[in-house]
C-alpha atoms as a PDB file:
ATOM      1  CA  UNK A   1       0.000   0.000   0.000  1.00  0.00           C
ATOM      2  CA  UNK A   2       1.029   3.365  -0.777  1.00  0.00           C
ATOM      3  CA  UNK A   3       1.281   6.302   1.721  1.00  0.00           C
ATOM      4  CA  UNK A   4      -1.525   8.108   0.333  1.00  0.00           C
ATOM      5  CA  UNK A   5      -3.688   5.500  -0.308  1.00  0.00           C
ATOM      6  CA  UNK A   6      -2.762   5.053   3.871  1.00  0.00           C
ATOM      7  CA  UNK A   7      -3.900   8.245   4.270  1.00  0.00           C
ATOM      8  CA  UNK A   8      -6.967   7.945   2.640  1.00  0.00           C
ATOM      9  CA  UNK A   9      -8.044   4.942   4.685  1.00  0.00           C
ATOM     10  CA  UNK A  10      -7.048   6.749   7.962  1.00  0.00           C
ATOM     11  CA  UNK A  11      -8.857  10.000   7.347  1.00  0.00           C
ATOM     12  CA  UNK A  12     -11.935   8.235   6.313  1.00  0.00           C
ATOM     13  CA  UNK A  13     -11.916   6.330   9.784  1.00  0.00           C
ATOM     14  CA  UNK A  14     -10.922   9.306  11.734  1.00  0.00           C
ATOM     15  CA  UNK A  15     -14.718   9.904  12.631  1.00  0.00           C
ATOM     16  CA  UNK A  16     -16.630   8.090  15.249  1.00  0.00           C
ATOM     17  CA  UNK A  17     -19.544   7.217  13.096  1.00  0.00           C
ATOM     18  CA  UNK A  18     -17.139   6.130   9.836  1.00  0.00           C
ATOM     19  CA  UNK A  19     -15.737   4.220  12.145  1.00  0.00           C
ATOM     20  CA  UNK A  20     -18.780   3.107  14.257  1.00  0.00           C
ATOM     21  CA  UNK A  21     -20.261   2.195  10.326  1.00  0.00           C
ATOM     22  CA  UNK A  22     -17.001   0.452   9.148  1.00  0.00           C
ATOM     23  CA  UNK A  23     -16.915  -2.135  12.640  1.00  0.00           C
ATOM     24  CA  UNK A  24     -20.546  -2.559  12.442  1.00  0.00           C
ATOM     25  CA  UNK A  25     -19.738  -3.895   8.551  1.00  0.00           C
ATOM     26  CA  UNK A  26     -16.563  -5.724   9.845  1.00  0.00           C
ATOM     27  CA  UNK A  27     -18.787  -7.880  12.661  1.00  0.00           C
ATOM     28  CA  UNK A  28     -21.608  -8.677   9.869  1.00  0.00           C
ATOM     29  CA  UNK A  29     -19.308 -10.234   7.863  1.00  0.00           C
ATOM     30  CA  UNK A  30     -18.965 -11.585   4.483  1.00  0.00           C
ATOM     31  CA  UNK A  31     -23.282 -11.499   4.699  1.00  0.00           C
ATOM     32  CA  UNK A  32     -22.755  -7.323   4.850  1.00  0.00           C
ATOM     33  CA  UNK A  33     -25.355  -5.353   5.420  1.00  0.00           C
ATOM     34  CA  UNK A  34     -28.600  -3.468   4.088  1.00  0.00           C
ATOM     35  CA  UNK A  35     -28.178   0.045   4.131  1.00  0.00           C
ATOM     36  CA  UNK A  36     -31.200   0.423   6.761  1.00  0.00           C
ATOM     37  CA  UNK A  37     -29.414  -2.272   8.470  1.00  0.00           C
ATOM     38  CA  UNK A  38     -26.693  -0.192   9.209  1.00  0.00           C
ATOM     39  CA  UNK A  39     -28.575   2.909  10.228  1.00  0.00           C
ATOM     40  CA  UNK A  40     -30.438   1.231  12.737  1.00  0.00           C
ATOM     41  CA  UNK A  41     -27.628  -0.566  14.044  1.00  0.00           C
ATOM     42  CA  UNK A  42     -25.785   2.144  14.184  1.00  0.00           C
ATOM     43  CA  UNK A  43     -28.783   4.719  15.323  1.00  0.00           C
ATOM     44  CA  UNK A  44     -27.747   7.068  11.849  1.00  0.00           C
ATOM     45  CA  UNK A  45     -30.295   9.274   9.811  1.00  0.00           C
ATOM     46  CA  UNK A  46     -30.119   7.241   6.263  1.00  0.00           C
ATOM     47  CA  UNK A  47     -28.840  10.707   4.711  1.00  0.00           C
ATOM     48  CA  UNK A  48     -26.010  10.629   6.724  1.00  0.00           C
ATOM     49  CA  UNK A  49     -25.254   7.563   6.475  1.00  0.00           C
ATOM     50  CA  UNK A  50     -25.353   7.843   2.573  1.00  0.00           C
ATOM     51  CA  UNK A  51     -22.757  10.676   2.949  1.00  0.00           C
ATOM     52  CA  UNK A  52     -20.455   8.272   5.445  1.00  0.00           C
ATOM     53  CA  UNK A  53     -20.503   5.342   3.182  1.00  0.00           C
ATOM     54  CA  UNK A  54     -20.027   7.378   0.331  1.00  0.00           C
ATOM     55  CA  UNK A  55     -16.416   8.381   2.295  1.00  0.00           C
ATOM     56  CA  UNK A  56     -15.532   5.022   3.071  1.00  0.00           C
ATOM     57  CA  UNK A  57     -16.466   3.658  -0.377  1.00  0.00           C
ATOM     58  CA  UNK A  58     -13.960   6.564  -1.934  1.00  0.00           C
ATOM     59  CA  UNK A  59     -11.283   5.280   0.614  1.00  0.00           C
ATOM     60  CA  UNK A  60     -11.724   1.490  -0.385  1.00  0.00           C
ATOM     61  CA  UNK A  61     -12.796   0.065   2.713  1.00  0.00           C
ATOM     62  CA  UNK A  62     -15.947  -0.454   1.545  1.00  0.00           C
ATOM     63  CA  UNK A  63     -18.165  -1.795  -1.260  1.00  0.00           C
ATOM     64  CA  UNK A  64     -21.758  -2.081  -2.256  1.00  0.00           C
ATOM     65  CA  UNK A  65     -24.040  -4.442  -3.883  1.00  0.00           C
ATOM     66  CA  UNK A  66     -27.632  -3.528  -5.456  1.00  0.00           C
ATOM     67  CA  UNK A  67     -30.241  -5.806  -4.113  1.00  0.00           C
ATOM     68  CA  UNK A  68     -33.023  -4.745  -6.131  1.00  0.00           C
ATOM     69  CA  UNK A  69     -34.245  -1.383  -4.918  1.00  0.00           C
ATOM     70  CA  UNK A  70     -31.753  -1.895  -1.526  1.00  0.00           C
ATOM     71  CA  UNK A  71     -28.032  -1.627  -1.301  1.00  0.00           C
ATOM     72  CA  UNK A  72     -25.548  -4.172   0.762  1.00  0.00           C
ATOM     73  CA  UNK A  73     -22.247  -2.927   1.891  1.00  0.00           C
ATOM     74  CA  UNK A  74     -19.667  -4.799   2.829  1.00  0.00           C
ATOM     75  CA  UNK A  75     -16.414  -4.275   4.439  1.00  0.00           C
ATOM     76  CA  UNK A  76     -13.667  -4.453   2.349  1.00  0.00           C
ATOM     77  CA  UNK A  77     -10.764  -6.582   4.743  1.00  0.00           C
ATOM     78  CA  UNK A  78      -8.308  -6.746   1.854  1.00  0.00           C
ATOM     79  CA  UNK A  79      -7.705  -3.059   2.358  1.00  0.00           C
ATOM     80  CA  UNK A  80      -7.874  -3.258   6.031  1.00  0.00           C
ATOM     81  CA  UNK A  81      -5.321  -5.952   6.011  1.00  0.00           C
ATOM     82  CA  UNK A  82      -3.269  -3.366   3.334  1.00  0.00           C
ATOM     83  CA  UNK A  83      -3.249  -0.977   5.710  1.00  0.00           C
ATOM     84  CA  UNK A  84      -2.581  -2.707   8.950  1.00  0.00           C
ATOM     85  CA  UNK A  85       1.021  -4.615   7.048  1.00  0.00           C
ATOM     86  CA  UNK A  86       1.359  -0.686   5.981  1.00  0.00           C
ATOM     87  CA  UNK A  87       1.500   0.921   9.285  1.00  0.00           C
ATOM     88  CA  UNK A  88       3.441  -2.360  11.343  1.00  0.00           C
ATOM     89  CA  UNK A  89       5.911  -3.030   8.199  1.00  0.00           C
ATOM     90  CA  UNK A  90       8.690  -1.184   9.833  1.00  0.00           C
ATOM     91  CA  UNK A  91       7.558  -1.338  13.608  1.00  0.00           C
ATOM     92  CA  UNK A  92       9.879  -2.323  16.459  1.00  0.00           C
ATOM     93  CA  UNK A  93      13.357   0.366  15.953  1.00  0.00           C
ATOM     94  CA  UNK A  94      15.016  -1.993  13.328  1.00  0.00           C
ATOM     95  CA  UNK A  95      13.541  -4.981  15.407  1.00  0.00           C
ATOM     96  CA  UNK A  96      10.916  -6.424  12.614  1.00  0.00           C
ATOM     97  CA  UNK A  97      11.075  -9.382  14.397  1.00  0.00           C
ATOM     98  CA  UNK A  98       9.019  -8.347  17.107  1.00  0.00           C
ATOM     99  CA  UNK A  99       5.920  -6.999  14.546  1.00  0.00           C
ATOM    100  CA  UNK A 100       6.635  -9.816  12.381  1.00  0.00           C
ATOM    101  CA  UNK A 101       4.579 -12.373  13.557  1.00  0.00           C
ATOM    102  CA  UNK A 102       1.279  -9.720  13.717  1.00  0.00           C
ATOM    103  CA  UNK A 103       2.150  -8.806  10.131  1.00  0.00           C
ATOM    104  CA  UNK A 104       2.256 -12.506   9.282  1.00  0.00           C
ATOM    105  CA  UNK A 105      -0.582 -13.617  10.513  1.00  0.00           C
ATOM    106  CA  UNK A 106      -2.993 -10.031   9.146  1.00  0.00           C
ATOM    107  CA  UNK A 107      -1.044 -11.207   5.739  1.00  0.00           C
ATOM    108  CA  UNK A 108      -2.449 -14.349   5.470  1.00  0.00           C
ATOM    109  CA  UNK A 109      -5.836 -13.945   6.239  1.00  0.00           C
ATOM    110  CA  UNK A 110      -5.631 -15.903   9.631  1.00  0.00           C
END
């Protein structure tokens, strides 16, 4: 992952109802979520809500699904994983080691 495409990810979760909306996505799992789902999960007005996902969308970390006249968002883990080996890569003062095993195990999907 590239630095900016780091940044992108952080800013968009750098809100507490992005990132009330993006661990609400991350606990439903590969089902996702409806779009009113979410909102009354997460006690959001649906306009709001649009605008939030719309953010996290931009940023990657999510991705929709039309289900007739609904939409199901999911959370996208591949970029979360990106970001997470991004920011622990060079962890630890020249020690790798000591991140390594986290880094290993967010890498492969365990």
């Amino acid at each position: 992952m590239e630095k900016t495409r780091a940044l992108d990810s952080l800013s968009a979760l750098a809100h507490d109802t992005r990132l009330d909306v993006f661990r609400q996505l991350i606990q439903a799992g590969p089902e996702g979520m409806a779009a009113g789902e979410i909102a009354t999960a997460c006690a959001i007005r649906p306009n709001t809500l649009s605008n939030n996902l719309a953010i996290l969308s931009a940023a990657g970390l999510v991705r929709s699904v039309r289900e007739g006249r609904s939409i199901r968002y999911f959370a996208e883990m591949e970029a979360m994983r990106g970001l997470l080996v991004f920011l622990l890569q060079d962890c630890c003062g020249g020690r790798p080691e000591l991140c390594q095993p986290v880094v290993d195990q967010i890498a492969c999907n365990c």
